[in-house]
N, C-alpha and C. Protein backbone atom coordinates (compact mmCIF):
# COMPACT_ATOMS: atom_id res chain seq x y z
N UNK A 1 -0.60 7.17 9.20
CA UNK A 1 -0.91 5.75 9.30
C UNK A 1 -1.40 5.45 10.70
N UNK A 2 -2.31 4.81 10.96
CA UNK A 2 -3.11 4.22 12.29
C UNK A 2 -2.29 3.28 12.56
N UNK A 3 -2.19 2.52 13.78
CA UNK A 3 -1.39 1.90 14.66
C UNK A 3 -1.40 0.43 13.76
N UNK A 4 -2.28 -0.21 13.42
CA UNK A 4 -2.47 -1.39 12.54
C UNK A 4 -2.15 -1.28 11.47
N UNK A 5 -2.17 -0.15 10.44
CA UNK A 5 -1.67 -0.34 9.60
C UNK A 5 -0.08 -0.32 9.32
N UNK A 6 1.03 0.30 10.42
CA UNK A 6 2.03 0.53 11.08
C UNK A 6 2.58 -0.50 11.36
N UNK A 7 1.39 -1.61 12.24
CA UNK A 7 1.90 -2.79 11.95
C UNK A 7 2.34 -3.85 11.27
N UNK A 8 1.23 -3.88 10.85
CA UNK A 8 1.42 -4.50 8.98
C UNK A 8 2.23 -4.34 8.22
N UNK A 9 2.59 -2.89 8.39
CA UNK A 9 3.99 -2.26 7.53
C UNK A 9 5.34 -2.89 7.39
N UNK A 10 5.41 -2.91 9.42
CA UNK A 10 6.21 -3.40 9.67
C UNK A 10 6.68 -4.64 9.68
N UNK A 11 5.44 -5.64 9.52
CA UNK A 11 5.57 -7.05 8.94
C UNK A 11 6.33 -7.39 8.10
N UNK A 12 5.67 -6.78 6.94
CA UNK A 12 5.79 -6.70 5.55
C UNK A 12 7.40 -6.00 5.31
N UNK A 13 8.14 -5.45 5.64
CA UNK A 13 9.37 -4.87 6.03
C UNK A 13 10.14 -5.72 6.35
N UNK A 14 9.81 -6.48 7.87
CA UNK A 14 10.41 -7.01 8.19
C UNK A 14 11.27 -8.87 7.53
N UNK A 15 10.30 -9.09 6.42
CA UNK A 15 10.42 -10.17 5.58
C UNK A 15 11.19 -9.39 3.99
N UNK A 16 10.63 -8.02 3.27
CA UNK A 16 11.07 -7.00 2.64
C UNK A 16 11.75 -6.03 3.25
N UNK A 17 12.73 -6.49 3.31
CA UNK A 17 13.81 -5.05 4.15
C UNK A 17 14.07 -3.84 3.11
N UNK A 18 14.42 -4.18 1.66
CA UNK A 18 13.79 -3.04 0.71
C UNK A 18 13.26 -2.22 0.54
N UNK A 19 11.82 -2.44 1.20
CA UNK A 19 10.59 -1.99 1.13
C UNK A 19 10.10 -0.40 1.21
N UNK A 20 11.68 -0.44 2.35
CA UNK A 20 11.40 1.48 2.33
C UNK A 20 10.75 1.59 3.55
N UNK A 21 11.08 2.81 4.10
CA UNK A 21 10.29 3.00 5.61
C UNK A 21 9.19 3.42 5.72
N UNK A 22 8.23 3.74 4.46
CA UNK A 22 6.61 3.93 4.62
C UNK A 22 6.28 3.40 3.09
N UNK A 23 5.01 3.18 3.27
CA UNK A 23 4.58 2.42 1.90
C UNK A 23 3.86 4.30 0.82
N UNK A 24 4.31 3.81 0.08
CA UNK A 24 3.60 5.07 -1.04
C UNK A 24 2.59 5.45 -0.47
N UNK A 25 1.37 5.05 -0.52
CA UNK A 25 0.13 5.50 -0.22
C UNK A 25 -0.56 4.33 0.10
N UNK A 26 -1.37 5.15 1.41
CA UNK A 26 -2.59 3.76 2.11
C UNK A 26 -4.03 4.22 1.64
N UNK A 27 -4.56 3.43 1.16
CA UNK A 27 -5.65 3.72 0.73
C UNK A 27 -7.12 2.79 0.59
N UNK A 28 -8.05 3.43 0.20
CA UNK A 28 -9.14 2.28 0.08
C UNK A 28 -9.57 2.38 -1.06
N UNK A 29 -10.62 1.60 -1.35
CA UNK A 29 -11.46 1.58 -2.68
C UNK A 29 -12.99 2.70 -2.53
N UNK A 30 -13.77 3.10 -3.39
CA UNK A 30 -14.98 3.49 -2.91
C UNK A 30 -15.04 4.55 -2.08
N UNK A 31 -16.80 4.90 -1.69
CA UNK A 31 -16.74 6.12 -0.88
C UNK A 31 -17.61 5.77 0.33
N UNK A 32 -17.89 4.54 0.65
CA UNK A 32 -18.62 3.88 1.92
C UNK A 32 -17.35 2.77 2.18
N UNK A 33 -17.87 2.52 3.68
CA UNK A 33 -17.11 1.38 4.57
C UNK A 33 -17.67 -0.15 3.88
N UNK A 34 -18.83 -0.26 3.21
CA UNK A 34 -19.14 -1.12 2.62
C UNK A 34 -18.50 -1.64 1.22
N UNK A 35 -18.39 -0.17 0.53
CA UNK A 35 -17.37 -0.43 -0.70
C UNK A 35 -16.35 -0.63 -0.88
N UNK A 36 -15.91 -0.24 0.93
CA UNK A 36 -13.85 -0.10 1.12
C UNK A 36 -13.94 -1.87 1.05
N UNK A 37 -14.84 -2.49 1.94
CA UNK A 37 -14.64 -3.51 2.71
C UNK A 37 -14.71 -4.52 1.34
N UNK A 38 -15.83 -4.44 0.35
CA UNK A 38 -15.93 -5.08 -1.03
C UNK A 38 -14.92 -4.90 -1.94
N UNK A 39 -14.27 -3.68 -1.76
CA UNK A 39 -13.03 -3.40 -2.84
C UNK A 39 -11.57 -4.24 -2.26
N UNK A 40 -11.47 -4.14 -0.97
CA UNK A 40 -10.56 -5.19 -0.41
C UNK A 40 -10.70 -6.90 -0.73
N UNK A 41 -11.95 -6.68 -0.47
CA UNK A 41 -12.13 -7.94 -0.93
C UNK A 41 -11.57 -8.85 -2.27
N UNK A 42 -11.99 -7.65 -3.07
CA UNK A 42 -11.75 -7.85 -4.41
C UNK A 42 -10.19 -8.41 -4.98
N UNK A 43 -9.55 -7.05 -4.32
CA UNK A 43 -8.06 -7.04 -4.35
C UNK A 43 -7.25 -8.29 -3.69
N UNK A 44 -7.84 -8.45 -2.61
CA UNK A 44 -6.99 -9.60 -1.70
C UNK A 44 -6.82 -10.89 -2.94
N UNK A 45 -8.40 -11.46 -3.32
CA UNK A 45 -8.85 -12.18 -4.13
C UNK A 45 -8.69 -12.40 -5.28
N UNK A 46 -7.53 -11.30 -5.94
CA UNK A 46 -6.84 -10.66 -6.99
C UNK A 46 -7.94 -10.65 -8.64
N UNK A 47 -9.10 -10.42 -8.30
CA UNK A 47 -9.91 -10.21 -8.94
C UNK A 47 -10.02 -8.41 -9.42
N UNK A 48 -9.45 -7.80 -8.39
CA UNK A 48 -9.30 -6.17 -9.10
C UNK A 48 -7.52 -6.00 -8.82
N UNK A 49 -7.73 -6.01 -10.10
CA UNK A 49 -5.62 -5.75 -10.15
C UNK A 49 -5.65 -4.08 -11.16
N UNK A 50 -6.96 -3.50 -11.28
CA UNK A 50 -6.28 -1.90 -11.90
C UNK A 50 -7.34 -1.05 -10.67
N UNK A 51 -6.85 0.07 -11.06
CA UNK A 51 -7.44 1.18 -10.41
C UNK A 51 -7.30 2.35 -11.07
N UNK A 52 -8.52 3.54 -10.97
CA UNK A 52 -8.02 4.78 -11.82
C UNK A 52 -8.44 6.26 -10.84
N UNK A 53 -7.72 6.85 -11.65
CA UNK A 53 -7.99 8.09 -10.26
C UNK A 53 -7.53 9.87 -11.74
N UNK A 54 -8.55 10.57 -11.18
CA UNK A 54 -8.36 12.08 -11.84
C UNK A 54 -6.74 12.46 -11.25
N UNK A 55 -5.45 13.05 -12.58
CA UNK A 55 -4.38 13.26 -12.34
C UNK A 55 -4.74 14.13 -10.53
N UNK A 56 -5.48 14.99 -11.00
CA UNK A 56 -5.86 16.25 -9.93
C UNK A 56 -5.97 15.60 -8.13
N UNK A 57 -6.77 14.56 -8.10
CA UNK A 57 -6.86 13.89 -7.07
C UNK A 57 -5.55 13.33 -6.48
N UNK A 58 -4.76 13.09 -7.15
CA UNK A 58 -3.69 12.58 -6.75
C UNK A 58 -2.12 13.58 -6.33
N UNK A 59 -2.91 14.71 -6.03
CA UNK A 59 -1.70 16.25 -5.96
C UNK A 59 -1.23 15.65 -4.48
N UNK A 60 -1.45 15.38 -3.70
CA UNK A 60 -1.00 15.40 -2.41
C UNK A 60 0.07 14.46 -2.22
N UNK A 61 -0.49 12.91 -2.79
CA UNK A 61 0.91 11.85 -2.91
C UNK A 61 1.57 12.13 -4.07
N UNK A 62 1.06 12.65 -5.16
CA UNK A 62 1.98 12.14 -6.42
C UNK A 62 1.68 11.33 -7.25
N UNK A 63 2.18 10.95 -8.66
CA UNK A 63 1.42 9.76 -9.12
C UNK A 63 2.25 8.53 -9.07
N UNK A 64 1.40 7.31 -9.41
CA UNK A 64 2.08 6.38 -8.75
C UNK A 64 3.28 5.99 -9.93
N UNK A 65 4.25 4.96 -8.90
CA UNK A 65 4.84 4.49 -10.54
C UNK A 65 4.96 2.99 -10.11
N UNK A 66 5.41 2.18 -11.17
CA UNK A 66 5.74 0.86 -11.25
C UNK A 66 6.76 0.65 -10.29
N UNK A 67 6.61 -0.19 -8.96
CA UNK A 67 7.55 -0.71 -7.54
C UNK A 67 6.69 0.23 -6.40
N UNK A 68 5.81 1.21 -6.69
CA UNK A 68 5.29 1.76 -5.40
C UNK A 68 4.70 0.83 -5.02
N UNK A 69 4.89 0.97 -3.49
CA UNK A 69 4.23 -0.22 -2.44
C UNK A 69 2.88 0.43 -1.69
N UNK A 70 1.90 0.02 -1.85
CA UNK A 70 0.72 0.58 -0.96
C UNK A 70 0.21 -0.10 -0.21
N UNK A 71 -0.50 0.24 1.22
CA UNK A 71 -1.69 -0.70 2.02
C UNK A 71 -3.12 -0.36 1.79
N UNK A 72 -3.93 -1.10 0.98
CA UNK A 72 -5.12 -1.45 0.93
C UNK A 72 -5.86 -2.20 2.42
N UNK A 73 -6.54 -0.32 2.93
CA UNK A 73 -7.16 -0.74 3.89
C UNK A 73 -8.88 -1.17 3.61
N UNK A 74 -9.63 -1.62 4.68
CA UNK A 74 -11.21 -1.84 4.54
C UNK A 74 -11.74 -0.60 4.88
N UNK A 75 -12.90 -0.75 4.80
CA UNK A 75 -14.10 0.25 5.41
C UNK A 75 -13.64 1.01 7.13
N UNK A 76 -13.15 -0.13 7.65
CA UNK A 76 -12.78 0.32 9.49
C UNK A 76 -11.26 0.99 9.11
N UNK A 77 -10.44 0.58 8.03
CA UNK A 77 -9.38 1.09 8.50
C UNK A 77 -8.20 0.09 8.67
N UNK A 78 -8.25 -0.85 8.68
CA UNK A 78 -7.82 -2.06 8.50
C UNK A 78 -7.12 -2.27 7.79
N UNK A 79 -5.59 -2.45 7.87
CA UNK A 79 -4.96 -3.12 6.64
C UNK A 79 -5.42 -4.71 5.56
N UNK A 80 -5.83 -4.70 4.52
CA UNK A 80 -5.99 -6.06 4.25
C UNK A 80 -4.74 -6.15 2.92
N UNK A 81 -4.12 -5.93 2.74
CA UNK A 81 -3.10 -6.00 1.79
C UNK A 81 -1.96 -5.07 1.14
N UNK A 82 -0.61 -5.65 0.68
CA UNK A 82 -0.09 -4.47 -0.07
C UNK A 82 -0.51 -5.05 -1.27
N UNK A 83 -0.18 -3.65 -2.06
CA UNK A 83 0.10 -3.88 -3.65
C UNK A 83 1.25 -3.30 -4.13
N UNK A 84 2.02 -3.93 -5.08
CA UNK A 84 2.64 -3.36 -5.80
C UNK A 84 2.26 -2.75 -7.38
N UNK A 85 2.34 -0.96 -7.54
CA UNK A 85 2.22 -0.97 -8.51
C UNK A 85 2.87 -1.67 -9.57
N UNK A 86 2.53 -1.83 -11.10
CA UNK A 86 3.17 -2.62 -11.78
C UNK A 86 3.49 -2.00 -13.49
N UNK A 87 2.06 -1.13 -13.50
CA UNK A 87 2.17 -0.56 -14.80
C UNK A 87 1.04 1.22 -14.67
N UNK A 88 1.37 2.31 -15.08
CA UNK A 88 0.51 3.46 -14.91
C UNK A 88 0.94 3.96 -16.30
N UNK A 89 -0.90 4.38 -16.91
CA UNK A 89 -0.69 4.68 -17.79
C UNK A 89 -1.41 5.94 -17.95
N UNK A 90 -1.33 6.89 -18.41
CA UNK A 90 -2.14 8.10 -18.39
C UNK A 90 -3.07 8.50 -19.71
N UNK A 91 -4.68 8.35 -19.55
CA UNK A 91 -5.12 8.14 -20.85
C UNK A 91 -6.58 8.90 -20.76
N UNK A 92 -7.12 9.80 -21.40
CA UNK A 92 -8.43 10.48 -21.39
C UNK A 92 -9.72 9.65 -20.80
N UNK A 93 -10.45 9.38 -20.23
CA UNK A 93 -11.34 8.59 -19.33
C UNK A 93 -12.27 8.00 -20.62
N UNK A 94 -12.63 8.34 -22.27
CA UNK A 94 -13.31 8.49 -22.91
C UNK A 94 -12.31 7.29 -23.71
N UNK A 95 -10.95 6.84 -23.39
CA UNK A 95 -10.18 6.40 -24.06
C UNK A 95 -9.58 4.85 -23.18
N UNK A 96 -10.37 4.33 -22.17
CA UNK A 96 -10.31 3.82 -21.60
C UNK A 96 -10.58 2.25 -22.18
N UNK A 97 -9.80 1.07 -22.36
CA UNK A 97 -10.42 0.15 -22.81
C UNK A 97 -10.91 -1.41 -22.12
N UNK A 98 -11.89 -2.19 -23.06
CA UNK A 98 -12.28 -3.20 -21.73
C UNK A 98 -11.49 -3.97 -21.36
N UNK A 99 -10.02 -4.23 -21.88
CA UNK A 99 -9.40 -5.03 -20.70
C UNK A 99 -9.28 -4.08 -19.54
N UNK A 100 -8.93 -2.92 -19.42
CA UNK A 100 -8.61 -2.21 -18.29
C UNK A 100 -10.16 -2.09 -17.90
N UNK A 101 -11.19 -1.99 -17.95
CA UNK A 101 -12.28 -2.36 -17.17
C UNK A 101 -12.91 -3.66 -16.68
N UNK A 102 -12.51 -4.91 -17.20
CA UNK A 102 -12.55 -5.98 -16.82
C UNK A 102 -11.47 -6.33 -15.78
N UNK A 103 -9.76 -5.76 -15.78
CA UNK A 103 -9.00 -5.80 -14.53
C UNK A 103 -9.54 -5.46 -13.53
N UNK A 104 -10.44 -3.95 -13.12
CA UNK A 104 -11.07 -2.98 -11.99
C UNK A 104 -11.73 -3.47 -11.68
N UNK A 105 -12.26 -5.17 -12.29
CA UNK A 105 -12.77 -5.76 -11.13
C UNK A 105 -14.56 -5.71 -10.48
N UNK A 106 -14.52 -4.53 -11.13
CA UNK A 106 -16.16 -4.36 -10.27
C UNK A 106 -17.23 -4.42 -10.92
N UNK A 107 -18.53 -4.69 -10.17
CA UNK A 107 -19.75 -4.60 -11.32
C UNK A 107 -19.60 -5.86 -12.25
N UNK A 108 -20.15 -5.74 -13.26
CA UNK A 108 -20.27 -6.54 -14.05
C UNK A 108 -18.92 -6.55 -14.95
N UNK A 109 -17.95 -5.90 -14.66
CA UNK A 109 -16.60 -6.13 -15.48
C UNK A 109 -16.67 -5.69 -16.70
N UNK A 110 -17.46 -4.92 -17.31
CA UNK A 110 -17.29 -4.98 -19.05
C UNK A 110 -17.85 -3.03 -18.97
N UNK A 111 -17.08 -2.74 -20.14
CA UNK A 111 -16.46 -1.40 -20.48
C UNK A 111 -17.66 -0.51 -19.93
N UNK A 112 -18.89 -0.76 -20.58
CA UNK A 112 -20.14 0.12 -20.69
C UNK A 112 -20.13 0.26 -19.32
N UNK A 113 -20.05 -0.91 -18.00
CA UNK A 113 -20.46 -0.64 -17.10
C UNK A 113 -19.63 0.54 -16.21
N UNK A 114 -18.75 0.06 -16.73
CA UNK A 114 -17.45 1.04 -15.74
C UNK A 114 -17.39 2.27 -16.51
N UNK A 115 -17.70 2.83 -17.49
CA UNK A 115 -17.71 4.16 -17.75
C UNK A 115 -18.92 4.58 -17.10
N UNK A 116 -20.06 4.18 -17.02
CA UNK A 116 -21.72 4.50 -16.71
C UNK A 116 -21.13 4.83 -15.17
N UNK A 117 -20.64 3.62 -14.24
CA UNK A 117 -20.44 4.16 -13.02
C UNK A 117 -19.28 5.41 -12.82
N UNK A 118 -18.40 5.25 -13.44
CA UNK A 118 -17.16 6.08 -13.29
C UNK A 118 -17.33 7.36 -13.94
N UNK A 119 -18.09 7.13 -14.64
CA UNK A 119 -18.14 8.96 -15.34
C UNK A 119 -19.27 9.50 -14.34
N UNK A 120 -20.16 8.75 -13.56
CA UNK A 120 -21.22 9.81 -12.28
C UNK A 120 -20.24 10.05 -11.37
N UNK A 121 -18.95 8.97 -10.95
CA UNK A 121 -18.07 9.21 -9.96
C UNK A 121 -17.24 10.42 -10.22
N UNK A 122 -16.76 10.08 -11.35
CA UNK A 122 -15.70 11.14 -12.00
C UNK A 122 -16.22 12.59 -12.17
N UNK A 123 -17.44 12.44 -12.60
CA UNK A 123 -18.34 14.04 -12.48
C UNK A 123 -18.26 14.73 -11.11
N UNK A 124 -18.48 13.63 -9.98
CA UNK A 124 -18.83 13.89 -8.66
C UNK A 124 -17.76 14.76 -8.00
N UNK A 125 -16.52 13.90 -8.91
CA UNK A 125 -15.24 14.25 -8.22
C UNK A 125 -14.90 15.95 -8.66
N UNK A 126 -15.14 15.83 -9.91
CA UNK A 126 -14.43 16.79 -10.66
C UNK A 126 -15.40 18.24 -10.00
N UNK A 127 -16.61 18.02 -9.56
CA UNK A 127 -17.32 18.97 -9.29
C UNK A 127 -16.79 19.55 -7.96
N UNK A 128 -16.13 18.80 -6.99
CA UNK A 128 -15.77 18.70 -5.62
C UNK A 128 -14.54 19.32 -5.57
N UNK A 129 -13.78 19.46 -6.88
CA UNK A 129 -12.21 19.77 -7.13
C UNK A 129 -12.50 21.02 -7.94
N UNK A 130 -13.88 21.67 -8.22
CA UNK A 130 -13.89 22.39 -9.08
C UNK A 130 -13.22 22.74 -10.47
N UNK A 131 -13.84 21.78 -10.89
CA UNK A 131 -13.18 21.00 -12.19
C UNK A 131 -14.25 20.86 -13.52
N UNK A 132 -14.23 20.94 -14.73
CA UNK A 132 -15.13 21.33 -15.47
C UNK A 132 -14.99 19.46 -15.95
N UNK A 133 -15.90 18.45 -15.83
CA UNK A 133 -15.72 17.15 -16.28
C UNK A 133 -16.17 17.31 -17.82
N UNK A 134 -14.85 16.21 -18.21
CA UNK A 134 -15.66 15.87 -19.96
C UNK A 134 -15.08 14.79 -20.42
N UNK A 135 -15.03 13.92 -21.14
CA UNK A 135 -14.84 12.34 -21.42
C UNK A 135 -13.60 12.57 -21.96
N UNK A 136 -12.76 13.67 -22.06
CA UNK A 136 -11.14 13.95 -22.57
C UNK A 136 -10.21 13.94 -21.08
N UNK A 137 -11.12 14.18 -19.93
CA UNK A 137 -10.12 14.50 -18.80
C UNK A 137 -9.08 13.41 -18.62
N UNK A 138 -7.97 13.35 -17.99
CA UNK A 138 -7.21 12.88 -17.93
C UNK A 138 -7.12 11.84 -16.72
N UNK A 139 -7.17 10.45 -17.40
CA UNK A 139 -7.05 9.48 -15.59
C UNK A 139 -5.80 8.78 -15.70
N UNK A 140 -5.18 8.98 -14.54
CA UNK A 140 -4.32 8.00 -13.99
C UNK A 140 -4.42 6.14 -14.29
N UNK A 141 -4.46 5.30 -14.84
CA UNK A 141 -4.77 4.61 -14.86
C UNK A 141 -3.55 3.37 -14.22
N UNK A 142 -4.10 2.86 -13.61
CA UNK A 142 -2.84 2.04 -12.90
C UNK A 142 -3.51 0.24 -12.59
N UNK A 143 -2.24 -0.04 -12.63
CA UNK A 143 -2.37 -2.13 -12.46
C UNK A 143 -1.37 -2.12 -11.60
N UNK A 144 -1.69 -3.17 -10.42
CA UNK A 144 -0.99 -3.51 -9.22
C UNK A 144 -1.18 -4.76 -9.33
N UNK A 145 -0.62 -5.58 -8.38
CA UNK A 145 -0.28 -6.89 -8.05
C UNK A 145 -0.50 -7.28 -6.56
N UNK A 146 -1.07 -7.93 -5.77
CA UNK A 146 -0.94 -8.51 -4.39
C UNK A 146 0.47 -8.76 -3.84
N UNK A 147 1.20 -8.20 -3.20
CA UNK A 147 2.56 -8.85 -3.04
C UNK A 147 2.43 -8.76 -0.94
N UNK A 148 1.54 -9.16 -0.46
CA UNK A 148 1.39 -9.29 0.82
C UNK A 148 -0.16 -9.24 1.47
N UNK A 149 -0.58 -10.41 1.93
CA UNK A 149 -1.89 -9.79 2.55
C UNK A 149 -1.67 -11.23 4.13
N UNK A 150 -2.88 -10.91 4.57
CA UNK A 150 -2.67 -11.57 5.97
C UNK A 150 -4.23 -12.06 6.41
N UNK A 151 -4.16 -13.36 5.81
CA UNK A 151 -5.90 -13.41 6.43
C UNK A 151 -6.29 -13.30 7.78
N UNK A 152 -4.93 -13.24 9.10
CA UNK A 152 -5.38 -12.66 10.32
C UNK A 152 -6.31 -11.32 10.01
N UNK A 153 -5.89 -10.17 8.91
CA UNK A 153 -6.87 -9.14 8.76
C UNK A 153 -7.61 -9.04 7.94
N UNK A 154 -8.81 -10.22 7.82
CA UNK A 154 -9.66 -9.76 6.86
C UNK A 154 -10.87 -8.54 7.75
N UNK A 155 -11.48 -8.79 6.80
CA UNK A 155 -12.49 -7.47 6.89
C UNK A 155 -13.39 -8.04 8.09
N UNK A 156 -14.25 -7.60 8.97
CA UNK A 156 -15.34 -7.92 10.13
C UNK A 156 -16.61 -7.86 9.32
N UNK A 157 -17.42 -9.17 9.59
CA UNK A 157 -18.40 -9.53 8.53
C UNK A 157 -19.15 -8.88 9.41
N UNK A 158 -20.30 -8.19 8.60
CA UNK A 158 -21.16 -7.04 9.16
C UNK A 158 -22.33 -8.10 8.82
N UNK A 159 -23.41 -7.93 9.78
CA UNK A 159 -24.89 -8.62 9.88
C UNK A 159 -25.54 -6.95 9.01
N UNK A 160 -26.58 -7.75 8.72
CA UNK A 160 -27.52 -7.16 7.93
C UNK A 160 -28.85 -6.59 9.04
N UNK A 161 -29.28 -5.44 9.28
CA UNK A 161 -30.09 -5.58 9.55
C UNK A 161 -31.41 -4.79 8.76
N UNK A 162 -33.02 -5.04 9.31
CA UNK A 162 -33.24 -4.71 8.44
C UNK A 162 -34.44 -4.20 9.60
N UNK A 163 -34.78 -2.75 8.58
CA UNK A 163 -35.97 -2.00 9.42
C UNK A 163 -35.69 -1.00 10.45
């Protein structure tokens, strides 16, 4: 954990003494600082309350369960929120349905879109993990809740430039 997000922790602790002395897992959305910073967004705004992830990807923390506490950082690194998991369900990526793609929040919200993006992601992944992808693989599928954010840390609005 980076010094800010440490802090935050400790915020969040300090009002949740419960809480446990590190949060489950800190994490972002996406694979750019632009997508971390839009996926925070999302979440703060409680417009993306699921998330899904290949069992395989998740060897290092573990999988999540219902009361894990996480920090949803931005693109820089930034804490912008916890979540509490709330519900994980484990289900073939091919078996995925549109309420759980309308929770994730992204894109246009509806099933077609989130398999079209998630199965190039999920290919991407599975190729990187040396992993044979197919619409049976197995995803993590998980719903969280906002249970702390701090608009002192929102995200740093980035100018556009162009050329």
């Amino acid at each position: 954990m980076n010094t800010a997000v440490e802090r935050f922790w400790s915020r969040f602790c300090a009002a949740h003494p419960d809480a446990g002395s590190e949060p489950f897992d800190v994490f972002r959305v996406g694979d750019t600082d632009e997508s971390a910073d839009g996926g925070a967004d999302l979440i703060v705004s409680g417009t993306k309350t699921a998330t899904s992830s290949l069992r395989e990807e998740l060897a290092d923390i573990g999988v999540p369960f219902p009361g894990a506490l996480s920090v949803v950082i931005d693109g820089g690194g930034q804490p912008r929120a916890i979540v509490e998991t709330t519900e994980v369900r484990h289900r073939p990526f091919g078996e995925v349905d549109a309420q759980f793609a309308h929770d994730y929040g992204e894109w246009d919200r509806s099933l077609e879109t989130w398999k079209v993006r998630n199965r190039a992601h999920y290919r991407a992944v599975c190729e990187g993990l040396d992993l044979e992808w197919h619409e049976q693989r197995e995803l993590v599928c998980e719903r969280f809740k906002v249970v702390f954010s701090d608009p002192a840390h929102r995200a740093p609005s980035r100018s556009m430039s162009h050329g």
